[in-house]
C-alpha atoms as a PDB file:
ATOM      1  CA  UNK A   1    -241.386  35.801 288.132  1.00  0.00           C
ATOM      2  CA  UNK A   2    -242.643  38.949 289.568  1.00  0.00           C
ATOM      3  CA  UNK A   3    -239.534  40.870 291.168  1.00  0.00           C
ATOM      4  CA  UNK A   4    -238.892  41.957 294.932  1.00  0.00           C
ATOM      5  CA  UNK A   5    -238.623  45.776 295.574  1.00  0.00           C
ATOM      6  CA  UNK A   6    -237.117  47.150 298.351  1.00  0.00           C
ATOM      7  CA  UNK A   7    -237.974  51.257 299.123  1.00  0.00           C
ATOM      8  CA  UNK A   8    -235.335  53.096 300.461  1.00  0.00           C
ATOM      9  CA  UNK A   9    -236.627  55.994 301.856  1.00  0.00           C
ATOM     10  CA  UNK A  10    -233.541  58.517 301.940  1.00  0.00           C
ATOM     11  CA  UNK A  11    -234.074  60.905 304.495  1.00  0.00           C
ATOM     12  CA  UNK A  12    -231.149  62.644 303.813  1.00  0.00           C
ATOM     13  CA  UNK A  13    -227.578  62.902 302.272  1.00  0.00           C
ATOM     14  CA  UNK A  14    -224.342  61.984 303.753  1.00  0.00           C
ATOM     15  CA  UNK A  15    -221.558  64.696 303.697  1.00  0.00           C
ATOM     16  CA  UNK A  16    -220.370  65.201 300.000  1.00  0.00           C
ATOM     17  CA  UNK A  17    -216.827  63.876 301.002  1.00  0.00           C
ATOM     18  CA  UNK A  18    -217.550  61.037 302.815  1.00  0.00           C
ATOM     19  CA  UNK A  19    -219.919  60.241 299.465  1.00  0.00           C
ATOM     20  CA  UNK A  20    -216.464  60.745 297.020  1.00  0.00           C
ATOM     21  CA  UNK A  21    -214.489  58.413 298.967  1.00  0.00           C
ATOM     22  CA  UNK A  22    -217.263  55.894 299.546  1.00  0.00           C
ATOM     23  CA  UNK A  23    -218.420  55.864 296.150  1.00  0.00           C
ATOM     24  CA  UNK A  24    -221.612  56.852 296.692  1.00  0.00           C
ATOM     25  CA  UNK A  25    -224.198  57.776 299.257  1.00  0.00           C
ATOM     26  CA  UNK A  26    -226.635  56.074 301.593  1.00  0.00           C
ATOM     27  CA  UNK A  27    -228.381  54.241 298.944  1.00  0.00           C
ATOM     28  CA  UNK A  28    -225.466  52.806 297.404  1.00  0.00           C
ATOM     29  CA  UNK A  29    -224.037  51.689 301.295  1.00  0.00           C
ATOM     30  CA  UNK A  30    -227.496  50.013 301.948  1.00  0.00           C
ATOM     31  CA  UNK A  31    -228.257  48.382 297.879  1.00  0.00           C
ATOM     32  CA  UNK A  32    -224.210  46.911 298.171  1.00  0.00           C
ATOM     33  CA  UNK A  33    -225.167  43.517 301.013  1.00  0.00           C
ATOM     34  CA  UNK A  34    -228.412  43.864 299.854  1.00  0.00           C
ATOM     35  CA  UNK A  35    -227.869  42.749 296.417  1.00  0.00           C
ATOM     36  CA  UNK A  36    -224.698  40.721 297.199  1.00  0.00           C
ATOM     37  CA  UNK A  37    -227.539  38.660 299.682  1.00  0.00           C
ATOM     38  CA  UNK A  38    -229.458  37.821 297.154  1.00  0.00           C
ATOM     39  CA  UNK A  39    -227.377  36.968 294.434  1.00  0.00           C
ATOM     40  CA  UNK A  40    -225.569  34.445 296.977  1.00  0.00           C
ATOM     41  CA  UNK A  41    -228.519  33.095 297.806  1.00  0.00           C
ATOM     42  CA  UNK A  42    -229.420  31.920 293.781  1.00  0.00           C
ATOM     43  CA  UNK A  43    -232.982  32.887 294.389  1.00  0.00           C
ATOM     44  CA  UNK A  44    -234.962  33.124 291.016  1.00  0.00           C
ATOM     45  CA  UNK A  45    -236.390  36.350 292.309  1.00  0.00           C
ATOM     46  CA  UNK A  46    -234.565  39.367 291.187  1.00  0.00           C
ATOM     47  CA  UNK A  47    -234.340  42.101 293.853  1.00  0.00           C
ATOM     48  CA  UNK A  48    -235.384  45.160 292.638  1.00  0.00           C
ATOM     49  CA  UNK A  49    -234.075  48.555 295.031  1.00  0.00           C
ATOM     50  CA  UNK A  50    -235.938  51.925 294.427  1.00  0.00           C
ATOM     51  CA  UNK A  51    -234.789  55.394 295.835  1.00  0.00           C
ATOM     52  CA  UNK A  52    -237.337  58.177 296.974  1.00  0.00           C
ATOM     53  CA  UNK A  53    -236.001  61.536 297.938  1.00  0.00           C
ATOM     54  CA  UNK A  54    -238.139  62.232 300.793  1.00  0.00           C
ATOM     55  CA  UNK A  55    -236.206  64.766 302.457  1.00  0.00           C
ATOM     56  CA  UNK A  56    -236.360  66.869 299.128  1.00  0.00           C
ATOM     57  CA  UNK A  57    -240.272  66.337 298.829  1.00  0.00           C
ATOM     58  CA  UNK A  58    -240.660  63.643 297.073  1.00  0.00           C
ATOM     59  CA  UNK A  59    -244.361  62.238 296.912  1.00  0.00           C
ATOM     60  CA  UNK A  60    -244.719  58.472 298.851  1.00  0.00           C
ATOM     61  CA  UNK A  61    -246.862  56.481 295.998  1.00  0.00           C
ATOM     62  CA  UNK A  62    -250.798  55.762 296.827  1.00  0.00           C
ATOM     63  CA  UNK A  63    -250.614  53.116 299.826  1.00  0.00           C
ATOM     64  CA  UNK A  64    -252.781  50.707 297.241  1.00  0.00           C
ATOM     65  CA  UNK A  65    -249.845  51.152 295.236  1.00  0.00           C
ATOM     66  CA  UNK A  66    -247.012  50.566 298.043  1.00  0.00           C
ATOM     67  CA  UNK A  67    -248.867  47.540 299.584  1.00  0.00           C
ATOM     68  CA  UNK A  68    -249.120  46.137 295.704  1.00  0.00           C
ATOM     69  CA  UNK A  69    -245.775  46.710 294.614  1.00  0.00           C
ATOM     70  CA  UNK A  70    -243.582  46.589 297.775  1.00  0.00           C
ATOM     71  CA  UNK A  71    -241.867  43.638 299.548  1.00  0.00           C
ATOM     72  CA  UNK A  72    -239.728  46.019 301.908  1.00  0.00           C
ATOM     73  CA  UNK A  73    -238.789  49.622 302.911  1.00  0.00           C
ATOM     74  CA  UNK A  74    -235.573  50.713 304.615  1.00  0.00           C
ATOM     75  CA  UNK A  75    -235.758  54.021 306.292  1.00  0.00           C
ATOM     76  CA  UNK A  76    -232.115  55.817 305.950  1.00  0.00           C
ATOM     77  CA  UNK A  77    -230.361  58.048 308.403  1.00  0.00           C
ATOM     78  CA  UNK A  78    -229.927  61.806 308.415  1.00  0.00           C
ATOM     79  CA  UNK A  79    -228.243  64.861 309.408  1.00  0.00           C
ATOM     80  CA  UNK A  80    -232.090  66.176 310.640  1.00  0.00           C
ATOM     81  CA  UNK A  81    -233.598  65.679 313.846  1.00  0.00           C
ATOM     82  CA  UNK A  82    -237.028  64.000 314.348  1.00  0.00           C
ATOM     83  CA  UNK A  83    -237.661  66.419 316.839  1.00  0.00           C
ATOM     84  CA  UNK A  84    -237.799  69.301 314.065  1.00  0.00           C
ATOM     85  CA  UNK A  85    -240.856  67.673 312.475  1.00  0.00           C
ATOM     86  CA  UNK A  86    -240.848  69.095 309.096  1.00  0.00           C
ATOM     87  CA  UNK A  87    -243.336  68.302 306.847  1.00  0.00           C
ATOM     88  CA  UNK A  88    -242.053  65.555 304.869  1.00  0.00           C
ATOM     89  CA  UNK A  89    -240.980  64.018 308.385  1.00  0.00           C
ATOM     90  CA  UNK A  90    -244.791  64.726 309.644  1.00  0.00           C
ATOM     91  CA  UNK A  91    -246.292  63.056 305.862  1.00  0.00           C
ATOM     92  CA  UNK A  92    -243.514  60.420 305.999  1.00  0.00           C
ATOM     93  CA  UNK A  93    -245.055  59.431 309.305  1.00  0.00           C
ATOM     94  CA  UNK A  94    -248.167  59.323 308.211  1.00  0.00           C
ATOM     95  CA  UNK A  95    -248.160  57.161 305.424  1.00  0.00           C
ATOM     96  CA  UNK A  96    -245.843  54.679 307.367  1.00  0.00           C
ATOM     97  CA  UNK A  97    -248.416  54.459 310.241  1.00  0.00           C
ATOM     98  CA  UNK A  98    -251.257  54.384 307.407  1.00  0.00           C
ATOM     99  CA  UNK A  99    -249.162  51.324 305.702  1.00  0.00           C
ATOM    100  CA  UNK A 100    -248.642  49.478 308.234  1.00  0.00           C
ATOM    101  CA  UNK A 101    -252.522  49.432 309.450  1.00  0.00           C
ATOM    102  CA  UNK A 102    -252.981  48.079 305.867  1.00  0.00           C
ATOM    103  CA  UNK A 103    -249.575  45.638 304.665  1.00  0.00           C
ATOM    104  CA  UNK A 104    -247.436  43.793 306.668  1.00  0.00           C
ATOM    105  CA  UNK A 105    -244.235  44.706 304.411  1.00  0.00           C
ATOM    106  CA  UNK A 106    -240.945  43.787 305.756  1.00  0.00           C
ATOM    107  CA  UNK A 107    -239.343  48.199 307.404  1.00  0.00           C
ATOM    108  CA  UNK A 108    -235.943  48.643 308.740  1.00  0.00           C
ATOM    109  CA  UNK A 109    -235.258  52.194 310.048  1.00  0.00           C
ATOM    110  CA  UNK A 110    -231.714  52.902 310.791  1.00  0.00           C
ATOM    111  CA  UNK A 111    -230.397  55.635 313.222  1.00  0.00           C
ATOM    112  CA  UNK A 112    -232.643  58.860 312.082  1.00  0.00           C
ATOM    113  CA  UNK A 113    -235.173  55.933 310.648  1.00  0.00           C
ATOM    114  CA  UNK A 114    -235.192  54.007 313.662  1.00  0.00           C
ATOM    115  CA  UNK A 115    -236.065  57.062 315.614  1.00  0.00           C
ATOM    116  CA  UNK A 116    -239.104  58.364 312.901  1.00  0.00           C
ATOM    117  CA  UNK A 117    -240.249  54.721 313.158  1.00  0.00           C
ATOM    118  CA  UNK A 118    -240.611  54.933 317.316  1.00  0.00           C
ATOM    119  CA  UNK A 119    -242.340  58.386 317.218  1.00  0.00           C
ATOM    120  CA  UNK A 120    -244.430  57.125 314.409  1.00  0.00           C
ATOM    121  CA  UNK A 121    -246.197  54.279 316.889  1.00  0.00           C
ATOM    122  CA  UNK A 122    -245.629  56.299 320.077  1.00  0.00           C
ATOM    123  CA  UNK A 123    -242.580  56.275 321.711  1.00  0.00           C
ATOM    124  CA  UNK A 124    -240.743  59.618 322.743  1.00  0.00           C
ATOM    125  CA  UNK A 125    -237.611  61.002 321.028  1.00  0.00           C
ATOM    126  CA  UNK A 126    -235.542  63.539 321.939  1.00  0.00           C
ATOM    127  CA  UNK A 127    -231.562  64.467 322.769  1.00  0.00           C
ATOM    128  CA  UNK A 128    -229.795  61.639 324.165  1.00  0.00           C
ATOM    129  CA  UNK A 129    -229.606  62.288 327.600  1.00  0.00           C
ATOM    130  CA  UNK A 130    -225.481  61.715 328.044  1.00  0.00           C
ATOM    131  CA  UNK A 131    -224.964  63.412 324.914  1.00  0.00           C
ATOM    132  CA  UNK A 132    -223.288  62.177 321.163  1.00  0.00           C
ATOM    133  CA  UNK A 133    -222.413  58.675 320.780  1.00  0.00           C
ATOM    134  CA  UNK A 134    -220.198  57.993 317.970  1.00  0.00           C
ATOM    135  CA  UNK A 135    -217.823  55.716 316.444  1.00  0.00           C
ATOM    136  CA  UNK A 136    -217.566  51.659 316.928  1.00  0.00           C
ATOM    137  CA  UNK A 137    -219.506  50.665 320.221  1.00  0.00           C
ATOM    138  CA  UNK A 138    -220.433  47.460 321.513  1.00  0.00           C
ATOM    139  CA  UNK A 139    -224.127  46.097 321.057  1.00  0.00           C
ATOM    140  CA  UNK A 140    -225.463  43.526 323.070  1.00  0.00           C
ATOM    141  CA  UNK A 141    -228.915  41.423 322.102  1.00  0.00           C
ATOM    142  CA  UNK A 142    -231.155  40.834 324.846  1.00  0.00           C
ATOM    143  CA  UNK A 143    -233.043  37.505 325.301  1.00  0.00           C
ATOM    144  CA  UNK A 144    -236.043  38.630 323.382  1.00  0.00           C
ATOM    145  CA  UNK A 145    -234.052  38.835 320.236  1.00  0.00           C
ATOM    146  CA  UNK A 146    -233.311  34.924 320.137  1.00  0.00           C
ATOM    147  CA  UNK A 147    -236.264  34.317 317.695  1.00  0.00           C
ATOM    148  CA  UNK A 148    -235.858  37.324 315.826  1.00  0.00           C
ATOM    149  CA  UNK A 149    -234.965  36.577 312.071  1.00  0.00           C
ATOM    150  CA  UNK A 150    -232.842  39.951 311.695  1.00  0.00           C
ATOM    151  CA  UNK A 151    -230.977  38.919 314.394  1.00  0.00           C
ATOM    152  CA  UNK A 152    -230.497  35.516 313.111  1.00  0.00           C
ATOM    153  CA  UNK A 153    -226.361  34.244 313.683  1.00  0.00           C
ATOM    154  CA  UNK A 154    -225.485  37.018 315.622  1.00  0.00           C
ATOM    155  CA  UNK A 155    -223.261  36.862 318.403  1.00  0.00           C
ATOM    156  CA  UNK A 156    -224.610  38.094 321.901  1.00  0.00           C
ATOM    157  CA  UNK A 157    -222.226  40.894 321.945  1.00  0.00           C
ATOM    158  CA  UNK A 158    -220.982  42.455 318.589  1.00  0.00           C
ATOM    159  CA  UNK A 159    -219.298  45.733 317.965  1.00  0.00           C
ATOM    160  CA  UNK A 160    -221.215  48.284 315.129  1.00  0.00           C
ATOM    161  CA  UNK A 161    -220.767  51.963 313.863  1.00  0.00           C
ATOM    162  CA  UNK A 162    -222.820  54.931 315.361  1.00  0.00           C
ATOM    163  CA  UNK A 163    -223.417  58.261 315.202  1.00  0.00           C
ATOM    164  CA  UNK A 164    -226.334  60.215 316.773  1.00  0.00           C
ATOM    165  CA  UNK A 165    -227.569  62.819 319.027  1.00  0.00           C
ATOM    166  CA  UNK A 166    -230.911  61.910 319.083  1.00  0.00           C
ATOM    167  CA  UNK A 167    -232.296  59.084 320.377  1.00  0.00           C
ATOM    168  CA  UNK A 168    -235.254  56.747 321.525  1.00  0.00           C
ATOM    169  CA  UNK A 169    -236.024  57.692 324.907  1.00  0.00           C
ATOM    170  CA  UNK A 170    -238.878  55.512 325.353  1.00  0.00           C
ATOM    171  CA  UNK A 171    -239.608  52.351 322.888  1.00  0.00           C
ATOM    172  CA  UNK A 172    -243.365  52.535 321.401  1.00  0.00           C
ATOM    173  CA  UNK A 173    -245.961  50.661 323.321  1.00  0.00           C
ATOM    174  CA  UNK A 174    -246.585  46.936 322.140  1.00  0.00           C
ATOM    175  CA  UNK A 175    -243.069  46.882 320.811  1.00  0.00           C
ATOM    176  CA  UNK A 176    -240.346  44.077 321.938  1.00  0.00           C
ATOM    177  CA  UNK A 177    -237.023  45.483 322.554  1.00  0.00           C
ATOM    178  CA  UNK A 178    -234.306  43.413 321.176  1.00  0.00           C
ATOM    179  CA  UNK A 179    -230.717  45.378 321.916  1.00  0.00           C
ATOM    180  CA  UNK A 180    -229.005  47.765 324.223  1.00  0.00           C
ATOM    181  CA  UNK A 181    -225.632  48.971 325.066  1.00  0.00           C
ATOM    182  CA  UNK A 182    -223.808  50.560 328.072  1.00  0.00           C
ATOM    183  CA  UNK A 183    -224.228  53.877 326.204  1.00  0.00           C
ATOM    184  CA  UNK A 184    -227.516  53.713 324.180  1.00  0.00           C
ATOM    185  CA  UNK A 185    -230.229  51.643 326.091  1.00  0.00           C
ATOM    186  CA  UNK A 186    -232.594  51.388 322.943  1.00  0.00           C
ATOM    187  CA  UNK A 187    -230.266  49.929 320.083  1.00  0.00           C
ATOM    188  CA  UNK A 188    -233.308  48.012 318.570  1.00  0.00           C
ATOM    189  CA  UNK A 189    -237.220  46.990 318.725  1.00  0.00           C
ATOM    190  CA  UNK A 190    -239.654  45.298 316.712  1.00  0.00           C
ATOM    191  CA  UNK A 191    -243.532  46.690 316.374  1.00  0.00           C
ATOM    192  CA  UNK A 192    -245.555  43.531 315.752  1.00  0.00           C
ATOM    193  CA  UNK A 193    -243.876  40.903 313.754  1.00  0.00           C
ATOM    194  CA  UNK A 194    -242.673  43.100 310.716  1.00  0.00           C
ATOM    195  CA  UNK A 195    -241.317  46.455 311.455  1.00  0.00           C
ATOM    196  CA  UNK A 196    -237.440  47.158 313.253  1.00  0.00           C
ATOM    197  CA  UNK A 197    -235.930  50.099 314.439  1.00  0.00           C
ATOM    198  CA  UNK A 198    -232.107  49.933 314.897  1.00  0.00           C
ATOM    199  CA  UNK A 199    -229.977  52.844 315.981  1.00  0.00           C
ATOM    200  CA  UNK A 200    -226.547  51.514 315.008  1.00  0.00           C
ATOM    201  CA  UNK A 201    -225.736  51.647 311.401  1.00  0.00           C
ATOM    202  CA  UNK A 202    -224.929  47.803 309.401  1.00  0.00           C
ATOM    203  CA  UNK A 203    -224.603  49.807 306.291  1.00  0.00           C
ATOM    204  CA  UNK A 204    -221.273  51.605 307.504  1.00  0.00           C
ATOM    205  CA  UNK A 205    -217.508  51.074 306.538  1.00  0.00           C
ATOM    206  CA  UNK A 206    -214.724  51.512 309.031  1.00  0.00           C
ATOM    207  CA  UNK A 207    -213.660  54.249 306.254  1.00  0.00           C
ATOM    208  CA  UNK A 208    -217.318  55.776 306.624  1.00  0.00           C
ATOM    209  CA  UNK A 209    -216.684  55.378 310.640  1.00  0.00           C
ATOM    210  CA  UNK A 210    -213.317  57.462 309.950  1.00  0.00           C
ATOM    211  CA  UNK A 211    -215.084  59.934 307.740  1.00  0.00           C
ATOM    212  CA  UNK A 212    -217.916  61.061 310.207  1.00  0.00           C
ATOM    213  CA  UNK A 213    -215.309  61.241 312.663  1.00  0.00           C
ATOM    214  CA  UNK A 214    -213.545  63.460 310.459  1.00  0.00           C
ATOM    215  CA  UNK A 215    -216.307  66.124 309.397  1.00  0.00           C
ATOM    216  CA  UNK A 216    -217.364  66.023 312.777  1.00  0.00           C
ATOM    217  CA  UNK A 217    -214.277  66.611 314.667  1.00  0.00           C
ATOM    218  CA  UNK A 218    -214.805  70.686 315.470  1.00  0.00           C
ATOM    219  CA  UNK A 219    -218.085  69.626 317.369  1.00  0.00           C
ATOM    220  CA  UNK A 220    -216.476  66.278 318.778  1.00  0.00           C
ATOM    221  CA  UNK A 221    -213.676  68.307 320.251  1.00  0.00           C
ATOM    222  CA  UNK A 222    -215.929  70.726 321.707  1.00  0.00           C
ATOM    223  CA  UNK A 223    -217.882  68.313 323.613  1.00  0.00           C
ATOM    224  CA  UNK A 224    -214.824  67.346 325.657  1.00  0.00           C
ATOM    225  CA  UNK A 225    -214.534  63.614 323.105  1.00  0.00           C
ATOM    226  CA  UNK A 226    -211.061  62.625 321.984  1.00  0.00           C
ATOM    227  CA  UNK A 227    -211.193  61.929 318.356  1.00  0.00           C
ATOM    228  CA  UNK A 228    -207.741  60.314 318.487  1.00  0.00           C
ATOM    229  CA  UNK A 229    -209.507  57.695 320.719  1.00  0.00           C
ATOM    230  CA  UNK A 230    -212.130  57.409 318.640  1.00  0.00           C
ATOM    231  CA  UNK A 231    -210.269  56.734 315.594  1.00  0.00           C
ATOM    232  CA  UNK A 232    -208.077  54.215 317.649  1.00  0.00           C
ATOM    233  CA  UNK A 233    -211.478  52.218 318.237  1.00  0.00           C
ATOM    234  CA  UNK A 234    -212.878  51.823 314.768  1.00  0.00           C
ATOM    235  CA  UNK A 235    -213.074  48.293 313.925  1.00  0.00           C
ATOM    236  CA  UNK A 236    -214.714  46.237 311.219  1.00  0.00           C
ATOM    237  CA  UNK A 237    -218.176  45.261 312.082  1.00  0.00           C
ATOM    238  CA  UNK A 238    -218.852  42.247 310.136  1.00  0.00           C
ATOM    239  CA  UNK A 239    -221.562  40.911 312.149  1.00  0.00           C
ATOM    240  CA  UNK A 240    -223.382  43.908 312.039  1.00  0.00           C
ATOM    241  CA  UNK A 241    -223.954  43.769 307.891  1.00  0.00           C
ATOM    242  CA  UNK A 242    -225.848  40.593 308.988  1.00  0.00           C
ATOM    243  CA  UNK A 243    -228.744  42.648 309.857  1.00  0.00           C
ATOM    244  CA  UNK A 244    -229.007  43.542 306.645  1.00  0.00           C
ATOM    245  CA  UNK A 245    -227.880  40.366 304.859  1.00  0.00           C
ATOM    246  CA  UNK A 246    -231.137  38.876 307.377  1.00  0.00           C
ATOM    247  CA  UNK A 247    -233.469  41.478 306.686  1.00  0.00           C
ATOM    248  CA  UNK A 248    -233.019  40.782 302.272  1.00  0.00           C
ATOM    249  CA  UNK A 249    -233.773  37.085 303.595  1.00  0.00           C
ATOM    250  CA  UNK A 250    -236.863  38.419 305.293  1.00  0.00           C
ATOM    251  CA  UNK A 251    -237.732  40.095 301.937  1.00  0.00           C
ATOM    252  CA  UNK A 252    -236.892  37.674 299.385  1.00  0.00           C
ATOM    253  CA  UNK A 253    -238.397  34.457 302.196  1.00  0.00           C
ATOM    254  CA  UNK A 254    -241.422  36.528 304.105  1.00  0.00           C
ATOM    255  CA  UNK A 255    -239.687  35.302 307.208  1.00  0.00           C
ATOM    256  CA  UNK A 256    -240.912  36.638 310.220  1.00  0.00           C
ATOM    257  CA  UNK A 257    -240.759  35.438 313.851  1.00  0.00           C
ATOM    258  CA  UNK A 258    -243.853  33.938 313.554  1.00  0.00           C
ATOM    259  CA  UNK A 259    -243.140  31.626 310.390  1.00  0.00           C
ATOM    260  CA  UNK A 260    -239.872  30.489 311.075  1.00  0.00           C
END
């Protein structure tokens, strides 16, 4: 049986710390539920998880070739701003806009990916208006969200991990908006029945929380945030990882609001 890929696109690397202690970097944190999803789920499709570089250049294959050979993409975070628009941000754009016109595969952008994703179809990113947001915060789903498989068995209100500057200022037209917080109004959307954008991050540890609390603490402390306070608030954030236990499901099932 043909195998399920998955494409993360890593838009860039984690601090080189953070990556000793967590055994890895953003790949590893996303592949980790992904895998241990479908191997619980004794599916007789193997999932397959691919890696391309594309803050370091890396080409994007032939969108023949992507709509072929992939059953999902997961769009990483970064330490770049969307805002900047580089040229691998400005290509990376383009062939997700050019994909999706083409394949309905299963695309999850998280934090810096959720943000490419909603200036990709339109919306408006910039500096969040109240400034950095950071450490374990309190998501809450909004009504639209009750059909949505990668919000499937999630409580109403659930705590997750953030950290971001940037941030969606206004959602892409023709998008349904599916969380918010009392801090971050645009925690998630969907663009027709296949592509999310979440700003929070399922693929974090409360020792990842801790460790971008720690490399970040000169700039924390000049923005008038306690970082003892912080720390003091880092919880786990189990119901979180379900977003990415759901979205493998979506993958390995072709689940989408429409065919559940």
């Amino acid at each position: 049986m043909q195998k399920k890929s998955i494409l993360i696109l890593k838009t860039g690397n984690t601090y080189s710390q953070i990556a000793q202690n967590a055994g890895g970097d953003f790949e590893e944190w996303f592949s980790t539920p992904l895998l241990s999803t479908s191997q619980s789920l004794s599916t007789s499709q193997p999932l397959n998880i691919l890696t391309l570089n594309v803050h370091n250049g890396s080409a994007l294959p032939a969108l023949d070739e992507a709509k072929t050979a992939l059953s999902g993409i997961i769009i990483t975070g970064s330490s770049a701003m969307v805002t900047e628009q580089r040229p691998w941000m400005i290509e990376t754009a383009r062939w997700l806009k050019c994909l999706f016109a083409i394949a309905p595969i299963p695309t999850l952008g998280v934090c810096f990916g959720h943000q490419l994703l909603a200036h990709t179809l339109g919306g408006k990113v910039g500096p969040h208006p109240k400034g950095r947001e950071i450490g374990t915060r309190e998501i809450q789903r909004l009504p639209a969200s009750q059909d949505d498989p990668l919000f499937n068995g999630l409580p109403t209100h659930f705590p997750a991990q953030l950290s971001h500057l940037q941030s969606v200022l206004e959602l892409p037209p023709e998008t349904t908006h599916l969380a918010t917080g009392d801090f971050e109004p645009h925690h998630a959307f969907r663009y027709q029945q296949h592509v999310w954008g979440i700003q929070f991050h399922p693929e974090f540890t409360p020792s990842i929380m801790q460790g971008y609390i720690d490399q970040l603490r000169p700039a924390i402390l000049k923005e008038g945030l306690n970082p003892a306070a912080l720390e003091n608030n880092i919880t786990e954030t189990n119901d979180s990882v379900k977003i990415l236990n759901n979205f493998t499901k979506v993958v390995l099932h072709n689940r989408t609001p429409n065919s559940q």
